[in-house]
C-alpha atoms as a PDB file:
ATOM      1  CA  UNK A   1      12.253 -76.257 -73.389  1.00  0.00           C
ATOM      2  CA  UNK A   2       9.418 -75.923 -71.585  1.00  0.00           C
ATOM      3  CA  UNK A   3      11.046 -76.350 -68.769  1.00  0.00           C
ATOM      4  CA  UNK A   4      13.582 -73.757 -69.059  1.00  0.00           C
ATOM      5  CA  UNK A   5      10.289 -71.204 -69.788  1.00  0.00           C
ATOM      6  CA  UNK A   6       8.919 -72.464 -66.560  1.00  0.00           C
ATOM      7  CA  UNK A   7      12.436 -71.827 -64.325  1.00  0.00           C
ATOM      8  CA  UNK A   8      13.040 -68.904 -66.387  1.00  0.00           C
ATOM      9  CA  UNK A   9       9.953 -67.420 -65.482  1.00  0.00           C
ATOM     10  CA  UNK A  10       9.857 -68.714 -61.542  1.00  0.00           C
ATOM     11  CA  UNK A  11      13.631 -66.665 -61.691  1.00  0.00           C
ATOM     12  CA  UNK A  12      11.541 -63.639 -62.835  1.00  0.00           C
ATOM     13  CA  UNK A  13       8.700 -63.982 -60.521  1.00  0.00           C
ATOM     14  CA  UNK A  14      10.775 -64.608 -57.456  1.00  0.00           C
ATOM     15  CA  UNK A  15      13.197 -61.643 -58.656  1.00  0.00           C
ATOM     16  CA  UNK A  16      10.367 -59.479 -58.953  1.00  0.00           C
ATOM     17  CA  UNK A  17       8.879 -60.923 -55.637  1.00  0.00           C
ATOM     18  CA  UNK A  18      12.318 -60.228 -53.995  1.00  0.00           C
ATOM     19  CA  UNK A  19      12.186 -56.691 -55.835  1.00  0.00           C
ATOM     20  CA  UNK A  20       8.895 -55.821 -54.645  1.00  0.00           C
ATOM     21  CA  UNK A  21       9.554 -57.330 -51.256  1.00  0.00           C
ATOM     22  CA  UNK A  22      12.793 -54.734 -50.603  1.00  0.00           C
ATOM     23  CA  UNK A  23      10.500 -51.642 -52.327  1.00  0.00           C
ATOM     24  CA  UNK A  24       8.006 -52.478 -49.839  1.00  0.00           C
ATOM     25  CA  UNK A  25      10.884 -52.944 -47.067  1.00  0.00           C
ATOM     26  CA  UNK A  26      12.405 -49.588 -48.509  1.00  0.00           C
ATOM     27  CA  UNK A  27       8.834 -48.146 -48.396  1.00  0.00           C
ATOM     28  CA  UNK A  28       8.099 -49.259 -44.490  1.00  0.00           C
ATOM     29  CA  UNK A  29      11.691 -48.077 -43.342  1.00  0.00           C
ATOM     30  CA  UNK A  30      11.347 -44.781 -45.087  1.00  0.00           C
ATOM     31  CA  UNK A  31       7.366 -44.148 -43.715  1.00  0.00           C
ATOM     32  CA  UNK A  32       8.828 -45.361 -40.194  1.00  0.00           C
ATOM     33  CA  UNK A  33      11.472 -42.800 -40.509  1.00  0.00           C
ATOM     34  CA  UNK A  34       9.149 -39.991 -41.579  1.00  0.00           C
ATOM     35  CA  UNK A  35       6.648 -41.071 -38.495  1.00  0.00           C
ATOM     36  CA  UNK A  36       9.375 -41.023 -36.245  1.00  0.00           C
ATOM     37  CA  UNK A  37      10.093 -37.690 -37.575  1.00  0.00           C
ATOM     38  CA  UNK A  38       6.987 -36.592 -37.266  1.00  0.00           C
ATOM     39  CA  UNK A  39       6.743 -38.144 -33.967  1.00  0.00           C
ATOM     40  CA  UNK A  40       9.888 -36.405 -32.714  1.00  0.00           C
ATOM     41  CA  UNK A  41       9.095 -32.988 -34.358  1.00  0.00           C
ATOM     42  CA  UNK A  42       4.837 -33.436 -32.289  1.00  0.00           C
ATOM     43  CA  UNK A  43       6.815 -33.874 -28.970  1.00  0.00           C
ATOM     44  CA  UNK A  44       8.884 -31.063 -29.588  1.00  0.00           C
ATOM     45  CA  UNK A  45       6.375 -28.821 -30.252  1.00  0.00           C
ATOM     46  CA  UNK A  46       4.074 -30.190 -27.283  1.00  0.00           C
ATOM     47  CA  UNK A  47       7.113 -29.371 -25.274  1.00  0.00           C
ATOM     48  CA  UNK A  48       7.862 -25.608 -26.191  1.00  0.00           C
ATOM     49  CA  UNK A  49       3.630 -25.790 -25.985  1.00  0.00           C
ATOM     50  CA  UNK A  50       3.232 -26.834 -23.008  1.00  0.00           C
ATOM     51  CA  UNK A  51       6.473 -24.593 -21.666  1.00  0.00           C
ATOM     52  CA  UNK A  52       5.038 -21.911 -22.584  1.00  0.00           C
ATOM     53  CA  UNK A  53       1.658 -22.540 -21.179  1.00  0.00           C
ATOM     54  CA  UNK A  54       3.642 -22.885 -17.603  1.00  0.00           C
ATOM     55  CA  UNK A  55       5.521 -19.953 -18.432  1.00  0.00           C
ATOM     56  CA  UNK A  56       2.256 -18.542 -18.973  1.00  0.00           C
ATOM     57  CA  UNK A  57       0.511 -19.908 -15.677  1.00  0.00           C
ATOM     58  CA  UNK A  58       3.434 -18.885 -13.623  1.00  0.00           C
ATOM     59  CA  UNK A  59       3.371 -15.256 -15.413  1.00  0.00           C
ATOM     60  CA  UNK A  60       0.012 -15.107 -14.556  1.00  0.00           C
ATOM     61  CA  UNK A  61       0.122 -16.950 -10.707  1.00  0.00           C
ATOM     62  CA  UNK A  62       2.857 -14.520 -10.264  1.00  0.00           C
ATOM     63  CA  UNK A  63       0.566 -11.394 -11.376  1.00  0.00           C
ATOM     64  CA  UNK A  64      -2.070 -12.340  -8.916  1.00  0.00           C
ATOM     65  CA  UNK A  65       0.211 -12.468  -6.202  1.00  0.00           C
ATOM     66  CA  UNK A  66       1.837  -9.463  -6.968  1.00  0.00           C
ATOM     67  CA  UNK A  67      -1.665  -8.235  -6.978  1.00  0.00           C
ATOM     68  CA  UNK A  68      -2.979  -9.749  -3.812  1.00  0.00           C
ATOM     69  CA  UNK A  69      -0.156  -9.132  -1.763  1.00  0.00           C
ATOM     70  CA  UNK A  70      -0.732  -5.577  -3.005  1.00  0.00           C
ATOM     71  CA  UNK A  71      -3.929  -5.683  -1.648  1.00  0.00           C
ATOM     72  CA  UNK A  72      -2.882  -7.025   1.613  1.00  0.00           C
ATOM     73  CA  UNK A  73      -0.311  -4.388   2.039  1.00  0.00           C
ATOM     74  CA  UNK A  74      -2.543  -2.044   1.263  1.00  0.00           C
ATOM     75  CA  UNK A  75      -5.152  -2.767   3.693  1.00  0.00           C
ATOM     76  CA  UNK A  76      -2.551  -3.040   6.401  1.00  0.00           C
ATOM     77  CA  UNK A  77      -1.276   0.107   5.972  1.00  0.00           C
ATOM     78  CA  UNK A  78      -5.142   1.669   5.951  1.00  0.00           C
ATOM     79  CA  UNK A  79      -5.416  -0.373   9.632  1.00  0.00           C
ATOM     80  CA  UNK A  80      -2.037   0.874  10.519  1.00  0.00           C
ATOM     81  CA  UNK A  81      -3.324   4.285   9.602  1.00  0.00           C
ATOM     82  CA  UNK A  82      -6.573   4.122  11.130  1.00  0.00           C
ATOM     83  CA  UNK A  83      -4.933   2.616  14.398  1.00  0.00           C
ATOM     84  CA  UNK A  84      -2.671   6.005  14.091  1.00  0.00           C
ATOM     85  CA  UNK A  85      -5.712   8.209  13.657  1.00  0.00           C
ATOM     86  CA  UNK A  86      -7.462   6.672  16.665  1.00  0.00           C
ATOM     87  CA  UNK A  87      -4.499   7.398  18.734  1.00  0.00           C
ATOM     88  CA  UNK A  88      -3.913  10.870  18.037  1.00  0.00           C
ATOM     89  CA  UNK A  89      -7.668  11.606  18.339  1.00  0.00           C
ATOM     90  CA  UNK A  90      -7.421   9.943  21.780  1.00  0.00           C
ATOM     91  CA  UNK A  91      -4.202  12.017  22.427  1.00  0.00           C
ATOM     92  CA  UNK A  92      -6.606  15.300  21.779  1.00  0.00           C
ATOM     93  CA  UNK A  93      -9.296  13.524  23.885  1.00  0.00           C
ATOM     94  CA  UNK A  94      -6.756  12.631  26.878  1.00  0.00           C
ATOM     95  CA  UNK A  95      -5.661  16.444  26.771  1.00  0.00           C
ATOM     96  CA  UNK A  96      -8.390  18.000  27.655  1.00  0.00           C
ATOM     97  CA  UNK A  97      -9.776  14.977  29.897  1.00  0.00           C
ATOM     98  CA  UNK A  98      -7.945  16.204  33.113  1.00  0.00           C
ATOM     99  CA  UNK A  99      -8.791  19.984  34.002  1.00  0.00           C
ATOM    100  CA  UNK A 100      -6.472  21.015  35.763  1.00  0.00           C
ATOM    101  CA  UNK A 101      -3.750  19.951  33.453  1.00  0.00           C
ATOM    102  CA  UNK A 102      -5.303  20.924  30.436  1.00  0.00           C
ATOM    103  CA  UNK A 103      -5.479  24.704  32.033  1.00  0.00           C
ATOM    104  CA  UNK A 104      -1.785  24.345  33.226  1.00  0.00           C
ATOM    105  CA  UNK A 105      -1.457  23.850  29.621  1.00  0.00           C
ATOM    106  CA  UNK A 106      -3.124  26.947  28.281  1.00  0.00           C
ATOM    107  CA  UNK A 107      -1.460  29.246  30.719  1.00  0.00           C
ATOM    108  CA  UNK A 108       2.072  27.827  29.159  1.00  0.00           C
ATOM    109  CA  UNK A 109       0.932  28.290  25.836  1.00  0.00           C
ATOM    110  CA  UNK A 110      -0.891  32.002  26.714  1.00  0.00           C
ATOM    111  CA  UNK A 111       2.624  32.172  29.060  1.00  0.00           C
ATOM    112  CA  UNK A 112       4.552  31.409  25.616  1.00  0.00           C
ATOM    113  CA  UNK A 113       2.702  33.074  23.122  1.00  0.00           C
ATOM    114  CA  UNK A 114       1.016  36.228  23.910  1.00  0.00           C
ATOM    115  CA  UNK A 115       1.597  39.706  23.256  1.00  0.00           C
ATOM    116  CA  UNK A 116       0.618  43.149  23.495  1.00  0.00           C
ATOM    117  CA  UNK A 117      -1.873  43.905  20.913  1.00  0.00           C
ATOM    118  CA  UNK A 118      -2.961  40.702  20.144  1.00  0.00           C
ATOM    119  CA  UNK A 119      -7.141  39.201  21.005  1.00  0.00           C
ATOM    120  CA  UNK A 120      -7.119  35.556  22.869  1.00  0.00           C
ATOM    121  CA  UNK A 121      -9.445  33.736  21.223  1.00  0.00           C
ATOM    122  CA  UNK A 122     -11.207  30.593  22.890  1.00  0.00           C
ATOM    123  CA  UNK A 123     -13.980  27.758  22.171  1.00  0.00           C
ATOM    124  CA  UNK A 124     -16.919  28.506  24.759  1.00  0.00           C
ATOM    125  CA  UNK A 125     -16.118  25.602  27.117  1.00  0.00           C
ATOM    126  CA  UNK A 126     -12.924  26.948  28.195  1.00  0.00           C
ATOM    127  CA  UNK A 127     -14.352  30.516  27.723  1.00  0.00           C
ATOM    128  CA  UNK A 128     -16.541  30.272  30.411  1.00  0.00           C
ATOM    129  CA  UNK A 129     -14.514  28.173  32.374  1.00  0.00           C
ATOM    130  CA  UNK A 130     -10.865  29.787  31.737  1.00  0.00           C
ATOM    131  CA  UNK A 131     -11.965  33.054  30.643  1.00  0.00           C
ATOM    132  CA  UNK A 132     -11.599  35.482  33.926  1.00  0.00           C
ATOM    133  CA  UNK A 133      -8.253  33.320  35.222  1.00  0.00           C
ATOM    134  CA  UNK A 134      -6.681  34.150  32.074  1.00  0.00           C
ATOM    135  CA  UNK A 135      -7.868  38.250  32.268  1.00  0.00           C
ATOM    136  CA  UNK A 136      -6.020  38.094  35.907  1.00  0.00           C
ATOM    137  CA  UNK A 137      -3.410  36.125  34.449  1.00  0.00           C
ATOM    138  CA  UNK A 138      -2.185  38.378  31.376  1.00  0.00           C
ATOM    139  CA  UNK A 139      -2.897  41.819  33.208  1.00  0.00           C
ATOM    140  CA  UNK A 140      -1.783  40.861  36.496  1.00  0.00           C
ATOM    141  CA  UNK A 141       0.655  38.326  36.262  1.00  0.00           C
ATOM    142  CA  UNK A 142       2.211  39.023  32.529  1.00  0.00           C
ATOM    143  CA  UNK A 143       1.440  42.256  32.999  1.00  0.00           C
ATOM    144  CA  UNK A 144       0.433  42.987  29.499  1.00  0.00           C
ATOM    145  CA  UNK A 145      -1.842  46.006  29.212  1.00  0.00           C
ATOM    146  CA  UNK A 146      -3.350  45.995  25.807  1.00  0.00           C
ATOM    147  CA  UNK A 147      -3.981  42.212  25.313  1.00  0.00           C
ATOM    148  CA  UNK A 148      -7.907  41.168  24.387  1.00  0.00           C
ATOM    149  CA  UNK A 149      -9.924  37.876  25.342  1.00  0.00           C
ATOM    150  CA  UNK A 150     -12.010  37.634  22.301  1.00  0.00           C
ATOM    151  CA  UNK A 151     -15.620  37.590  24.376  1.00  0.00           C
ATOM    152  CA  UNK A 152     -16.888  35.485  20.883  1.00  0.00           C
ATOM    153  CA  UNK A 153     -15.943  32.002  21.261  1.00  0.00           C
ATOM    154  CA  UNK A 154     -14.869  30.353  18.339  1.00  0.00           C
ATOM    155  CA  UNK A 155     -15.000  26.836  16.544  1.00  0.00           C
ATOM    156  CA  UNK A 156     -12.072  24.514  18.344  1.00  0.00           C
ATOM    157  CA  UNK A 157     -12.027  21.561  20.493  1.00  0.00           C
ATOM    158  CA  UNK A 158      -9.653  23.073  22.866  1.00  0.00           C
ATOM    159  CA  UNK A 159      -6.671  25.309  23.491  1.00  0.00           C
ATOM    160  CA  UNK A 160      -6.226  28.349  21.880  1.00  0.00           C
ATOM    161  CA  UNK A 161      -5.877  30.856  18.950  1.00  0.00           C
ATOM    162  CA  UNK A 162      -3.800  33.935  19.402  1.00  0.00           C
ATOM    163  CA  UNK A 163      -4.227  36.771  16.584  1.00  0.00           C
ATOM    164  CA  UNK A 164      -2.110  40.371  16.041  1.00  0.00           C
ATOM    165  CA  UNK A 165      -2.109  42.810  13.389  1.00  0.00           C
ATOM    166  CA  UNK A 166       1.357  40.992  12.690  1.00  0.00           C
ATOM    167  CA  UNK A 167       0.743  37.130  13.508  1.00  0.00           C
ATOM    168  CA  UNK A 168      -1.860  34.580  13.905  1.00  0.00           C
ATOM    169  CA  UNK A 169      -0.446  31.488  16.836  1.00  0.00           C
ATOM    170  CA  UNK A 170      -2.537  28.515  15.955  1.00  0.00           C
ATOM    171  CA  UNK A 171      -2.199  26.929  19.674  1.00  0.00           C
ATOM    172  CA  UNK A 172      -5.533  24.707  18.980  1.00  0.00           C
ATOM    173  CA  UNK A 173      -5.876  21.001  20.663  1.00  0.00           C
ATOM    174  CA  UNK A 174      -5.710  19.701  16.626  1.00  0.00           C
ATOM    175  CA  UNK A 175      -2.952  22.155  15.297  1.00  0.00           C
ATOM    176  CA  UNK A 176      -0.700  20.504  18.394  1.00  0.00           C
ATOM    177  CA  UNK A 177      -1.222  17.262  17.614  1.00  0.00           C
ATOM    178  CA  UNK A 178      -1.444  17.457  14.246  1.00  0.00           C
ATOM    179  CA  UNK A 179       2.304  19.143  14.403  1.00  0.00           C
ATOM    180  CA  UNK A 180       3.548  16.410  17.040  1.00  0.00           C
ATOM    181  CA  UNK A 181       2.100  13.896  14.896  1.00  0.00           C
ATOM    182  CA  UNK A 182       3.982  15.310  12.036  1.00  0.00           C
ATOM    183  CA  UNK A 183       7.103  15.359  13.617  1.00  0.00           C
ATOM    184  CA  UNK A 184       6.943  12.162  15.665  1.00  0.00           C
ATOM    185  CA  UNK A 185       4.610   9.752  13.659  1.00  0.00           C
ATOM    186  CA  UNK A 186       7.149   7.838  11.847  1.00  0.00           C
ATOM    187  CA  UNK A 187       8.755   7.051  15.800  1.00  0.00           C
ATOM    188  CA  UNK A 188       5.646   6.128  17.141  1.00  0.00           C
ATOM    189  CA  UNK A 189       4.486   4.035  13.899  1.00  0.00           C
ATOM    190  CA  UNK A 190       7.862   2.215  14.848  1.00  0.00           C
ATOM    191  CA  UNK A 191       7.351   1.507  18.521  1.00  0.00           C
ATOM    192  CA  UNK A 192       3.453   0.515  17.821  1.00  0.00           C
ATOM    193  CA  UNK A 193       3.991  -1.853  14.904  1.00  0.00           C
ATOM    194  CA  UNK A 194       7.762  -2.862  15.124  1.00  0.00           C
END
């Protein structure tokens, strides 16, 4: 009978070794499912992490462009404005450079403008230059009686300001180019830059 004790209990032992053995097999699947959940559910979120990290970078890389180019553009269109106001002062410059066409000049716009009962006014330069050709001019040639060449010169780089009781002609070197660049700017911006 002993014997039967002894196989009855090796039957127990290697039942409870065969138990044990598929708990611990049960035990290792189910921990190598949950760490391959866990795994899978780390690299997800690394992914959506690191996707929005570029999304992030590129937001940001995108910014700074948007910023620099910004810049760039900005400066170009101070040197494309710059470039402009060099021109037109050179315009006012090359105006008055030749004297003989710069007086042709005033006569057209004293030829133009001029009335009875208005004062010629003038920056000294031309007044002392221009002054008695433009007397003969309006009395003699216009034949304007009652017109006045302000004796006073006044505070322009050239041309000239006519004044009545009724009107003031702003026919100054600036106020012409200033009102050709305003009405031709945008054509010559075109034909200088493209």
């Amino acid at each position: 009978m002993d014997m039967g004790i002894e196989k009855i209990k090796d039957l127990i032992i290697d039942s409870a070794k065969k138990k044990a053995e598929e708990m611990i097999e049960t035990a290792k699947r189910d921990l190598e499912e949950e760490f391959s959940k866990f795994k899978k559910q780390l690299d997800e979120e690394y992914q959506a992490r690191l996707e929005r990290l570029k999304k992030e970078i590129d937001e940001e890389f995108d910014r700074a462009k948007v910023i620099e180019i910004s810049k760039i553009e900005k400066k170009k269109l101070l040197k494309k404005k710059e470039i402009l106001d060099e021109f037109f002062e050179h315009l006012k410059s090359m105006m008055m450079k030749d004297e003989k066409s710069y007086k042709k000049m005033l006569i057209t716009l004293l030829k133009r403008d001029v009335v009875d009962g208005s004062t010629v006014y003038l920056n000294g330069n031309d007044l002392k230059k221009f002054g008695k050709d433009f007397e003969k001019l309006i009395y003699q040639d216009l034949k304007l009686n009652d017109v006045k060449i302000e004796e006073s010169p006044i505070n322009i780089k050239g041309g000239l300001i006519i004044k009545s009781p009724n009107f003031e002609i702003d026919d100054s070197i600036d106020e012409l180019v200033d009102s050709f660049r305003e009405e031709k700017e945008i054509e010559i911006a075109k034909e200088i830059f493209g």
